[in-house]
N, C-alpha and C. Protein backbone atom coordinates (compact mmCIF):
# COMPACT_ATOMS: atom_id res chain seq x y z
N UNK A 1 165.56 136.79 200.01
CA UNK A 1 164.15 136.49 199.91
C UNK A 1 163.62 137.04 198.60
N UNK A 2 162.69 135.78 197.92
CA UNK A 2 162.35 136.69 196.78
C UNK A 2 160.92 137.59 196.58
N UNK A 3 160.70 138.39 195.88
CA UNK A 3 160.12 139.11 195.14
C UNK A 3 158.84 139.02 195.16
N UNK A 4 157.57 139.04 195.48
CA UNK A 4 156.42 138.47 195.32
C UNK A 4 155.68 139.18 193.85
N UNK A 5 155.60 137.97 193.07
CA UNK A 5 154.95 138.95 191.76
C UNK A 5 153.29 138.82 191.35
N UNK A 6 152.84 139.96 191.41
CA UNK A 6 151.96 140.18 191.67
C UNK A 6 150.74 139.90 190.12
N UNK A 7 150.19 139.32 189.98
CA UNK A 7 150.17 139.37 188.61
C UNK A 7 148.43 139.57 188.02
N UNK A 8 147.34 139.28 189.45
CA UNK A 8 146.22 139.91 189.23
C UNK A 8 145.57 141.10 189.07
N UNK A 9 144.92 141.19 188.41
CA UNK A 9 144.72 142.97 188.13
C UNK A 9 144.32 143.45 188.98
N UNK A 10 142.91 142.44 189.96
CA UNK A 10 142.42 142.77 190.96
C UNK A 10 143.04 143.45 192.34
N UNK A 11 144.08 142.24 192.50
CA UNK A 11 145.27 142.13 193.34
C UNK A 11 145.59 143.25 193.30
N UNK A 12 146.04 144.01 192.21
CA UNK A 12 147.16 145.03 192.15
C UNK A 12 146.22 146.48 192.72
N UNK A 13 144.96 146.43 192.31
CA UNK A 13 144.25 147.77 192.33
C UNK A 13 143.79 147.58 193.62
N UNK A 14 143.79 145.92 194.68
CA UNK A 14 143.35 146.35 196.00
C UNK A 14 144.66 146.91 196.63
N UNK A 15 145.90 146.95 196.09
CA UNK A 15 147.15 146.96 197.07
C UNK A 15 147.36 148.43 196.83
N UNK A 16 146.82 149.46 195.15
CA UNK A 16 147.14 150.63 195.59
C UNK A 16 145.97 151.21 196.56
N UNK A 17 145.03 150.74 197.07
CA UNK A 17 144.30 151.24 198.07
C UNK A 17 144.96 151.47 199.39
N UNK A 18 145.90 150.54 199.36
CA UNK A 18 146.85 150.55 200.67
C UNK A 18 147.54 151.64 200.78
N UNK A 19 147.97 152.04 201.96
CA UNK A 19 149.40 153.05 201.85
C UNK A 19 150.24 151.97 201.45
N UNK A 20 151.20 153.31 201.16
CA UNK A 20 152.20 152.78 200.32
C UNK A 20 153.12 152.11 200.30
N UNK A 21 153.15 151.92 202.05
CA UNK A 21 154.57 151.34 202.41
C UNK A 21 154.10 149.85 202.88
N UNK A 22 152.95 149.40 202.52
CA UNK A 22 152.80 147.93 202.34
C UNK A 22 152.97 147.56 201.25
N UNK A 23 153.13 148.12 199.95
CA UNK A 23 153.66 147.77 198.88
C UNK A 23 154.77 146.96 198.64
N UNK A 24 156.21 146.96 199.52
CA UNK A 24 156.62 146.72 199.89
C UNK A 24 156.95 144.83 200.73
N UNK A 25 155.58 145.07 201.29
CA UNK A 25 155.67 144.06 202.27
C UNK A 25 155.10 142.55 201.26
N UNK A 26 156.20 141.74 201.71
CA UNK A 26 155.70 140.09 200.76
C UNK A 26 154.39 139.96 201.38
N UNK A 27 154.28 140.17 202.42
CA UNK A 27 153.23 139.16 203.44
C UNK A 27 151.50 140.18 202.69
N UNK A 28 151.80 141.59 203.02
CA UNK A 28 150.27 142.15 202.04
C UNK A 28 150.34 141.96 200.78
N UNK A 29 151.68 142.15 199.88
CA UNK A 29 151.41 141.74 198.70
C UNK A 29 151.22 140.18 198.34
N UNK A 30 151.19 139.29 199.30
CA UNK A 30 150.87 137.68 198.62
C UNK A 30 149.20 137.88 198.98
N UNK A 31 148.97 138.80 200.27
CA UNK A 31 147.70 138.40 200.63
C UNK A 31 147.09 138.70 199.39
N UNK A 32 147.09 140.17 198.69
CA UNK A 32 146.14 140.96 198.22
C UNK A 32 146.19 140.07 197.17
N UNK A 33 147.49 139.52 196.24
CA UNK A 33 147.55 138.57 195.37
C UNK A 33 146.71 137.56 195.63
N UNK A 34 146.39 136.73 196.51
CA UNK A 34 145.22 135.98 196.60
C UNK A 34 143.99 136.04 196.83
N UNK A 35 144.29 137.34 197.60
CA UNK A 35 142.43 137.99 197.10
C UNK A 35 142.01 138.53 196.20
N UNK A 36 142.61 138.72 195.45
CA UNK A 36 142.47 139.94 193.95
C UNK A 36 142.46 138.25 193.03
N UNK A 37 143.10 137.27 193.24
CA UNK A 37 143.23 136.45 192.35
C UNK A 37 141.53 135.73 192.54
N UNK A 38 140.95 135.54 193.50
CA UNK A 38 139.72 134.98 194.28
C UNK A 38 138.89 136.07 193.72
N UNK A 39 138.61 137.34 193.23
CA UNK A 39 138.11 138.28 192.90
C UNK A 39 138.14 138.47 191.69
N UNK A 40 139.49 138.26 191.00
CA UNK A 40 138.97 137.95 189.60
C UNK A 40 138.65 137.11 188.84
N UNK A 41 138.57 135.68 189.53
CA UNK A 41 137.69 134.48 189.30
C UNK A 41 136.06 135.34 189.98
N UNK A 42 135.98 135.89 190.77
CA UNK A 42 134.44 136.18 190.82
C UNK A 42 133.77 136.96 190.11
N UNK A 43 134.76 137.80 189.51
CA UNK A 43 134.09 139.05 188.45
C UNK A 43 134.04 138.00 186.95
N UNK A 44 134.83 137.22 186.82
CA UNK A 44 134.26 137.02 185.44
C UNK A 44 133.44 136.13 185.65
N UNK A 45 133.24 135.14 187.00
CA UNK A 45 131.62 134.16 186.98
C UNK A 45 130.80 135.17 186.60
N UNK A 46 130.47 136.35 187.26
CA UNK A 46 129.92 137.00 187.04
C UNK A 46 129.73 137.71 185.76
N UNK A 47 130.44 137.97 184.91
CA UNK A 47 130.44 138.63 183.77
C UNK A 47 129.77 137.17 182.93
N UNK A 48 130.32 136.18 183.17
CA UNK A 48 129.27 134.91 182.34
C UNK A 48 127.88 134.60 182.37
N UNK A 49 127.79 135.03 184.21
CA UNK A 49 126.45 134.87 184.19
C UNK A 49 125.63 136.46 183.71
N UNK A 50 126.16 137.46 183.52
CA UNK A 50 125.63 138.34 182.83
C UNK A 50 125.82 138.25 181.48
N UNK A 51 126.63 137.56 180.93
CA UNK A 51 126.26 137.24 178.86
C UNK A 51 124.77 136.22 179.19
N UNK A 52 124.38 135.58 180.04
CA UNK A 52 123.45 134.80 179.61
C UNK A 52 121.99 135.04 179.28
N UNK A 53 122.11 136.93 180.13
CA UNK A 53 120.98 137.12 180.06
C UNK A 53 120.76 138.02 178.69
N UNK A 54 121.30 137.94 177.88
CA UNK A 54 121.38 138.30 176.20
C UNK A 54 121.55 137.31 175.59
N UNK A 55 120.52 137.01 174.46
CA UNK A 55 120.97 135.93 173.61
C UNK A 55 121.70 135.63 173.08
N UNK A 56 122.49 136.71 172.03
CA UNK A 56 123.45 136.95 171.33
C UNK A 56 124.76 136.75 172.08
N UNK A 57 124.71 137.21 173.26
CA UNK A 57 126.00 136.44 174.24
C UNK A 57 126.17 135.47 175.01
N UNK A 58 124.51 134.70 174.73
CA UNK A 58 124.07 133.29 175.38
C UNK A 58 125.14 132.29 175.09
N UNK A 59 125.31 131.43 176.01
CA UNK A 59 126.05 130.05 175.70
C UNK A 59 125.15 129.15 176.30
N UNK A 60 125.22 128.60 177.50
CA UNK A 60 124.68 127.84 178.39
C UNK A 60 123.44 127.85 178.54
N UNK A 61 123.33 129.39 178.62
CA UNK A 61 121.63 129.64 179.23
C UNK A 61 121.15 129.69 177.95
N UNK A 62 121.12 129.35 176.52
CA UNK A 62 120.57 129.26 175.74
C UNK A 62 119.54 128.29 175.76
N UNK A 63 119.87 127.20 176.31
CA UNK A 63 118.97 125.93 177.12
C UNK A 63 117.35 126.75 178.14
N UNK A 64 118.23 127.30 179.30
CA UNK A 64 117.05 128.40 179.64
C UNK A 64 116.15 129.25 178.60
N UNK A 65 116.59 129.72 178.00
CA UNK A 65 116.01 131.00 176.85
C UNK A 65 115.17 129.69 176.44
N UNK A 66 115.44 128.58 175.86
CA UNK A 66 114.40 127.65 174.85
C UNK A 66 113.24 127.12 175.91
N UNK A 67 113.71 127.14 176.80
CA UNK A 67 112.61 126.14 177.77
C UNK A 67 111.59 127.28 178.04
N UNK A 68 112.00 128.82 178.27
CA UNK A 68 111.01 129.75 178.37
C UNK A 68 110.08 129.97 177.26
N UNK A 69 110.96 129.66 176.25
CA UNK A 69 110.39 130.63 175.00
C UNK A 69 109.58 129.29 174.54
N UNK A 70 109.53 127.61 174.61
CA UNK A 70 108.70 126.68 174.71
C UNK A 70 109.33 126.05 173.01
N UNK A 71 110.91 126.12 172.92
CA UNK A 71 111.45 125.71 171.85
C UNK A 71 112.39 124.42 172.48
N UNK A 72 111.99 123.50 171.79
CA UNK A 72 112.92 122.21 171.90
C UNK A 72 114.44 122.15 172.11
N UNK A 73 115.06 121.67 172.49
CA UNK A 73 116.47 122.25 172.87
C UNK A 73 117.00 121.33 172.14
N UNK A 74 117.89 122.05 170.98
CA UNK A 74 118.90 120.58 170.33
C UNK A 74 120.19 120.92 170.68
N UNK A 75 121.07 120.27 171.16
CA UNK A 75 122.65 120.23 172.12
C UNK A 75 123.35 120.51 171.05
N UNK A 76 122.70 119.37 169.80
CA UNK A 76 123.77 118.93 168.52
C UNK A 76 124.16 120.44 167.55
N UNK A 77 122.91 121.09 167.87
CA UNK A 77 123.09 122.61 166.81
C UNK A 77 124.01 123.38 167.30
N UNK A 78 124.50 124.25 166.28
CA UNK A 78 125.60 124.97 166.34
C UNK A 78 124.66 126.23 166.89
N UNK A 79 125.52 127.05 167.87
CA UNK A 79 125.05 127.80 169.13
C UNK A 79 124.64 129.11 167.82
N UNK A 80 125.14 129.08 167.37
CA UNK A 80 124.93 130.45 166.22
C UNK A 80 123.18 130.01 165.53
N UNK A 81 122.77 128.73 165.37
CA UNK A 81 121.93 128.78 164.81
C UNK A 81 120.75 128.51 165.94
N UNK A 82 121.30 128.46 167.22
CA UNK A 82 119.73 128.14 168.40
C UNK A 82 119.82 129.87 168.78
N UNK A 83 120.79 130.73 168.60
CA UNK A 83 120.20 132.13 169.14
C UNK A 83 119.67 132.46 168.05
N UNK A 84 119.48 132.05 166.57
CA UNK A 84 118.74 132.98 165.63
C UNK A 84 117.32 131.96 166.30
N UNK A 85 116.92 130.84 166.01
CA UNK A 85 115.63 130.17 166.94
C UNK A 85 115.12 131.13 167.96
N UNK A 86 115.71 131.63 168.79
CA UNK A 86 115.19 132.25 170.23
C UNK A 86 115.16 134.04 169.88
N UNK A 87 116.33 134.29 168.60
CA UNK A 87 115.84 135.80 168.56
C UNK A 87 114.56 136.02 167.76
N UNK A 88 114.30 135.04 166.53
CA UNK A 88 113.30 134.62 165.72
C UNK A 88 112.19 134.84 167.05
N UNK A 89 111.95 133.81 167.71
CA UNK A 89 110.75 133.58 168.66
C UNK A 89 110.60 135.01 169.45
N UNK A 90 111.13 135.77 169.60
CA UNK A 90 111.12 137.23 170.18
C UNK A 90 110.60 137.85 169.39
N UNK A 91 111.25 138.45 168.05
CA UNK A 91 110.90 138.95 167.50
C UNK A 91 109.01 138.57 166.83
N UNK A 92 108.94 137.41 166.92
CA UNK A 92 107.43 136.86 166.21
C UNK A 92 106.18 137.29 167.24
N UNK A 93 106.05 138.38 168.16
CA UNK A 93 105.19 137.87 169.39
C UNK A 93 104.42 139.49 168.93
N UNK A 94 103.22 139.27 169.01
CA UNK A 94 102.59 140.19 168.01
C UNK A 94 101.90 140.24 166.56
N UNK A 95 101.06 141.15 166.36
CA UNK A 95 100.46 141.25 164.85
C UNK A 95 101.62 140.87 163.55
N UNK A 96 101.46 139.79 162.73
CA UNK A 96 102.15 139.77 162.07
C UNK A 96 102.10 140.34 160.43
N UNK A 97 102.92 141.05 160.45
CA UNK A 97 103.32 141.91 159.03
C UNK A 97 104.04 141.48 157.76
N UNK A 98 104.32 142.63 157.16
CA UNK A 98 105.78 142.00 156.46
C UNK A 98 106.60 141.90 156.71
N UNK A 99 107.49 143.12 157.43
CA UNK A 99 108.41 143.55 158.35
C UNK A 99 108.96 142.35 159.08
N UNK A 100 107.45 142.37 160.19
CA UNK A 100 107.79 141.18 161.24
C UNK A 100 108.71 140.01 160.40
N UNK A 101 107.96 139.47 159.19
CA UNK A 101 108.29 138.26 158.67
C UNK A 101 109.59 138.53 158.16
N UNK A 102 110.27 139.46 157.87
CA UNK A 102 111.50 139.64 157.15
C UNK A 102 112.59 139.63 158.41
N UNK A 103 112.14 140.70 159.40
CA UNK A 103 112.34 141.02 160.43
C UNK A 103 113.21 138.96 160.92
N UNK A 104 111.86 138.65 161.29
CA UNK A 104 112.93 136.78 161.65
C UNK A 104 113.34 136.32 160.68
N UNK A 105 113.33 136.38 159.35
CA UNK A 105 114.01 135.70 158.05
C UNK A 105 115.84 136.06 158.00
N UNK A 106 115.98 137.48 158.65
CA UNK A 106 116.81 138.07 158.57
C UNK A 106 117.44 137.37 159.99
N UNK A 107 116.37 137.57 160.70
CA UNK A 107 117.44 136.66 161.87
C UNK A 107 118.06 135.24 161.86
N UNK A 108 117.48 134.90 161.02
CA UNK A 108 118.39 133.02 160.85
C UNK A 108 119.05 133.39 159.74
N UNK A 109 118.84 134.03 158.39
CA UNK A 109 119.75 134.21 157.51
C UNK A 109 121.21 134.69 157.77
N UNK A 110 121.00 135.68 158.69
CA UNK A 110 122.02 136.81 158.82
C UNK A 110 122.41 137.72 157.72
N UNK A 111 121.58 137.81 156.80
CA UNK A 111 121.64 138.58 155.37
C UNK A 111 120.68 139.40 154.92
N UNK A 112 120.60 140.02 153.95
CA UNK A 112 119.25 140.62 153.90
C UNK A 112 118.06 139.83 152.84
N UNK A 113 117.19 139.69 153.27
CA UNK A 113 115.77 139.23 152.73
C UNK A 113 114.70 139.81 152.35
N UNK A 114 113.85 139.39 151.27
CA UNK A 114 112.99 140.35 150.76
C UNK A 114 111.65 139.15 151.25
N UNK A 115 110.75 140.26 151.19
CA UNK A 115 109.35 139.46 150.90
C UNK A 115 107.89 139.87 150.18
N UNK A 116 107.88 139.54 149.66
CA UNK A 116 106.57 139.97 148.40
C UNK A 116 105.35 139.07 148.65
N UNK A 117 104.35 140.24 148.92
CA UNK A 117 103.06 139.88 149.12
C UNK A 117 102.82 139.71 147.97
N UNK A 118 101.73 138.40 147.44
CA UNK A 118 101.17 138.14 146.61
C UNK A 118 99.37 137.87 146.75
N UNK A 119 98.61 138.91 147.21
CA UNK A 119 97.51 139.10 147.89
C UNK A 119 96.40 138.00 147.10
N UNK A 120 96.39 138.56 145.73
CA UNK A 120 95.56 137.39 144.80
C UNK A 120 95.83 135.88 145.00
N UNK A 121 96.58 135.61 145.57
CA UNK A 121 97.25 133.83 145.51
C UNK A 121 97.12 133.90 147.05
N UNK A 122 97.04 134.58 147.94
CA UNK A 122 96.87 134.29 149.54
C UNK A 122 98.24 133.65 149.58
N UNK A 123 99.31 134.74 149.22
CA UNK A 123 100.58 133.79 149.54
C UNK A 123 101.95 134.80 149.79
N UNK A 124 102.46 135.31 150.46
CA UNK A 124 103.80 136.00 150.30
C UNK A 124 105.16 134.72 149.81
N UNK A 125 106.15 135.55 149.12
CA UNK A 125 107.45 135.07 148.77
C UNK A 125 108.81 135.41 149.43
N UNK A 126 109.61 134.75 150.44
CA UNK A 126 110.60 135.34 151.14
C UNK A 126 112.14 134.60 150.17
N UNK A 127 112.72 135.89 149.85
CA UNK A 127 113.88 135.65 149.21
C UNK A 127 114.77 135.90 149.37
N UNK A 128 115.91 134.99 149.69
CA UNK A 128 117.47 135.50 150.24
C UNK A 128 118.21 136.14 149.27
N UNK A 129 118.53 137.31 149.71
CA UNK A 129 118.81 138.08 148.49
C UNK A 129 121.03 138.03 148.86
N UNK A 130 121.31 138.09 149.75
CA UNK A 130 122.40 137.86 150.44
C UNK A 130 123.06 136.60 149.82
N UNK A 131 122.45 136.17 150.59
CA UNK A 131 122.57 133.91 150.84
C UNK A 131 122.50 133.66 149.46
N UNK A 132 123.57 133.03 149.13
CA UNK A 132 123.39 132.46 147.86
C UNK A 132 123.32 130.56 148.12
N UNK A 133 122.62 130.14 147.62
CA UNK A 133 121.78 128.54 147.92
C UNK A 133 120.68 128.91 149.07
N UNK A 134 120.48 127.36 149.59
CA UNK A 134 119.64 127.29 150.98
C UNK A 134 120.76 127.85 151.80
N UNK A 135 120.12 128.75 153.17
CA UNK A 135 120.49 128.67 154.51
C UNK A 135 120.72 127.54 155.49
N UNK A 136 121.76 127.13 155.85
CA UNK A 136 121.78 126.13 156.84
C UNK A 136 121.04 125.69 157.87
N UNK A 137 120.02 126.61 158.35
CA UNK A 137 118.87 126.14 159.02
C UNK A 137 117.30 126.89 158.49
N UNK A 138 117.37 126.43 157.32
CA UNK A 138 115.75 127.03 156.64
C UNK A 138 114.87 125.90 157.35
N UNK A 139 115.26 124.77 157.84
CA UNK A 139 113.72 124.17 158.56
C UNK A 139 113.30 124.80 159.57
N UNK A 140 114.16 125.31 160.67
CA UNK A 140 114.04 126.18 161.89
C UNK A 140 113.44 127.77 161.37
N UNK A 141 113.96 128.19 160.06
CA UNK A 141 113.18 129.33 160.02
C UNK A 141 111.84 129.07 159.36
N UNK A 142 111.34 127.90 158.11
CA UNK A 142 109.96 127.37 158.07
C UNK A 142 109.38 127.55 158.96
N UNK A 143 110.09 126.87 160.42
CA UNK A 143 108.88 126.31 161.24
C UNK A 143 108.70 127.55 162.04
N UNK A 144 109.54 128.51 162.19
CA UNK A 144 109.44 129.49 163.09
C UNK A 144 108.27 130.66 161.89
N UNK A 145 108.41 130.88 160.75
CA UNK A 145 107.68 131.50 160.20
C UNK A 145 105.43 130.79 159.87
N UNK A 146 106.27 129.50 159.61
CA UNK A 146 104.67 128.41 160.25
C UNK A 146 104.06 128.95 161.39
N UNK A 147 104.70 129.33 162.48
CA UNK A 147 104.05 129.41 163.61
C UNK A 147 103.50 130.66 163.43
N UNK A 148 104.06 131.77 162.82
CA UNK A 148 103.84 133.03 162.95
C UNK A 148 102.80 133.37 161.96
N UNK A 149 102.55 132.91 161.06
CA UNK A 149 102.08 133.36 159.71
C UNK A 149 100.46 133.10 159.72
N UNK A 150 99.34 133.97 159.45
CA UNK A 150 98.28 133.29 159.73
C UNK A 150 98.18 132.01 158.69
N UNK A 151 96.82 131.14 159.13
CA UNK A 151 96.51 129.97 158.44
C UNK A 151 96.17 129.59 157.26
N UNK A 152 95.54 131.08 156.57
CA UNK A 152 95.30 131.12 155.13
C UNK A 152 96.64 131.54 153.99
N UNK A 153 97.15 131.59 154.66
CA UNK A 153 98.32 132.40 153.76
C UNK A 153 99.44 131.31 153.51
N UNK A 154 99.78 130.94 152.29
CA UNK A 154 101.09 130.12 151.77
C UNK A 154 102.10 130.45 151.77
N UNK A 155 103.13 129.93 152.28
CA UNK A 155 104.62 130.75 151.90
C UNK A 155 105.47 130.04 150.88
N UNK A 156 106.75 130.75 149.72
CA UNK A 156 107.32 130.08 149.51
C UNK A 156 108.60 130.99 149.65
N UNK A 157 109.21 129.98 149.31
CA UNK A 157 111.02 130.08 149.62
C UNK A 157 111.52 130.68 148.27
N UNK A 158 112.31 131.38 148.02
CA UNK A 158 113.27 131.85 146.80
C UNK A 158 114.89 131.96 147.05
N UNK A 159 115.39 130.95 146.34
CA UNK A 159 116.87 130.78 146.44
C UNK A 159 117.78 131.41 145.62
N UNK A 160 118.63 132.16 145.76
CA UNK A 160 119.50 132.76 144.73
C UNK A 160 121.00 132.01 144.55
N UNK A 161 121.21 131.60 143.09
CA UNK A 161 122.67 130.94 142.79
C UNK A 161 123.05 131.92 142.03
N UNK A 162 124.63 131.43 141.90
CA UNK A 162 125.72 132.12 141.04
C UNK A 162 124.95 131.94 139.77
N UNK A 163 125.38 133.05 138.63
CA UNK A 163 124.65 133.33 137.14
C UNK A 163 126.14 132.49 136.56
N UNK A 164 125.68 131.96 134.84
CA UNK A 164 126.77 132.27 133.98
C UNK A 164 127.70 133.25 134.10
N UNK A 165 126.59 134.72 133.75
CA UNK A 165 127.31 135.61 133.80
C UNK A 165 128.24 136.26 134.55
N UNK A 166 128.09 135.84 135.85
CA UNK A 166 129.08 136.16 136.99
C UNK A 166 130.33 135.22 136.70
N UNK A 167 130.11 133.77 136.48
CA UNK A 167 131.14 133.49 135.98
C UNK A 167 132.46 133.10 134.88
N UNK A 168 132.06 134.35 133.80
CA UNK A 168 132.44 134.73 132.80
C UNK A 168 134.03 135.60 133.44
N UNK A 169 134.15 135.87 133.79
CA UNK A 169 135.58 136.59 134.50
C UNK A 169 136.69 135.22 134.44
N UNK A 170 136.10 133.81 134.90
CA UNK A 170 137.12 133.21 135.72
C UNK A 170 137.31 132.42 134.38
N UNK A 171 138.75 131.71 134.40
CA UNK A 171 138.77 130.76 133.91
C UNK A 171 138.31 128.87 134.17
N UNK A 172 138.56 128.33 133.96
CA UNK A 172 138.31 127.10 133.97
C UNK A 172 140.02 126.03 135.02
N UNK A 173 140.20 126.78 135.07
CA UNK A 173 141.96 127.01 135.51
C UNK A 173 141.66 127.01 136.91
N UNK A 174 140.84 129.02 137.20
CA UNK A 174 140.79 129.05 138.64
C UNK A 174 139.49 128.39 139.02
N UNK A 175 138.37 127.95 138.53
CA UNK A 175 137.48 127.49 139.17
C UNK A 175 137.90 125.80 139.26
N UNK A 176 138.87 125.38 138.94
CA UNK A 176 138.68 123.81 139.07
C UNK A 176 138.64 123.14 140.43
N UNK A 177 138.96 123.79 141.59
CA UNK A 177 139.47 123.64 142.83
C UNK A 177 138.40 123.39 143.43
N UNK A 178 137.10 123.69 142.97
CA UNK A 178 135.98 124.50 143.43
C UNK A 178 135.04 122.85 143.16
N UNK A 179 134.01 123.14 143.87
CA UNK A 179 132.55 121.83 143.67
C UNK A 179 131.56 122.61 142.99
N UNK A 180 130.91 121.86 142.15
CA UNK A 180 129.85 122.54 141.46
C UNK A 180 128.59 123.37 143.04
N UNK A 181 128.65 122.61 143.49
CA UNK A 181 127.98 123.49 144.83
C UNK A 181 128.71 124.50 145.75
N UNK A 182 130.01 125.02 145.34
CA UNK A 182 130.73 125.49 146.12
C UNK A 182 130.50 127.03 144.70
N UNK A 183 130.33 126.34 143.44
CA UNK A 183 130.05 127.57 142.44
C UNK A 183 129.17 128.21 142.69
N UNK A 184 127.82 127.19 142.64
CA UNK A 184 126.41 127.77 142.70
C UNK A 184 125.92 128.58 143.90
N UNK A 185 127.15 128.65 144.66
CA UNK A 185 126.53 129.57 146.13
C UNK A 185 127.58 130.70 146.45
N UNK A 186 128.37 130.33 145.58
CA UNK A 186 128.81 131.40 145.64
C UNK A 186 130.17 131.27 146.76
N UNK A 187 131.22 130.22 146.95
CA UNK A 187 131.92 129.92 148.39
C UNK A 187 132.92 130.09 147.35
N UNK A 188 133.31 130.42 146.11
CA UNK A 188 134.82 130.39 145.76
C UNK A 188 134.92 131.96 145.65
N UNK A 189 133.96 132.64 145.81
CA UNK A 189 134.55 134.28 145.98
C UNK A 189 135.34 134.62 147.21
């Protein structure tokens, strides 16, 4: 007769609860094997449905998070760019500052951002100092900073590209591989 192999983790830690001399036995070790196997399908439903209630470990319930937070749900976006949307909308709820505003700039960028009040012009300047080109979702952070920003105040955008001078090192050799937009942002470093 063969061997019963035991191979759930669950399984294994309900069978050392047992004495010892069911260890032994096929018939407790297949049981516990199928309850430990039934148990560790329930601990990780469970561990999924506990990432959902964090954004950052959201998948599914990211759909939930938008319908609360009163943000349009797009399926087609990449999940990395609907949790900066929903951490953005968290972070915006309150008196808005500079902080605040850098504070969500930083959350869709993922980089660091500056922003300069320009009080005489009724206008601050937010600049990716990180990000070299546009960010892949600067309309979602527009519209999320639109919402936040009072009504008198203008915003503009500041983009940073690769210099000459940075690319004075390379030759013409190693950059050929490269797209003139793959230079200017900086993707062949």
């Amino acid at each position: 007769m063969s061997e019963v192999v035991m191979t759930s983790p669950r399984g294994k830690e309900l069978l050392s609860y047992l004495p010892d001399y069911y260890g032994t036995s096929r018939v407790m070790r297949s049981i516990m094997e199928a309850q430990g196997a039934e148990m560790d399908s329930l601990f990780q439903a469970l561990d999924e449905i506990l990432n959902q209630y964090f954004v950052p470990t959201a998948t599914w319930g990211l759909e939930i998070w938008e319908r609360e937070l009163g943000i349009p749900t797009e399926r087609n976006k990449p999940v990395d760019q609907r949790r900066s949307v929903i951490i953005s909308k968290l972070r915006g709820i309150g008196t808005v500052t500079v902080s605040l505003i850098k504070s969500i700039a930083e959350a869709y960028d993922g980089g660091r951002v500056e922003v300069t009040e320009v009080p005489s012009e009724y206008k601050f300047t937010v600049t990716f100092v990180d990000t070299r080109g546009v960010p892949p979702n600067i309309d979602d952070l527009k519209a999320a900073i639109e919402e936040i920003k009072p009504a008198h105040l203008a915003v503009e955008y500041a983009f940073t590209y690769s210099t000459w001078g940075e690319l004075k090192p390379f030759t013409w050799g190693t950059l050929k591989n490269y797209t003139w937009g793959d230079i200017k942002t900086r993707r062949w470093n």
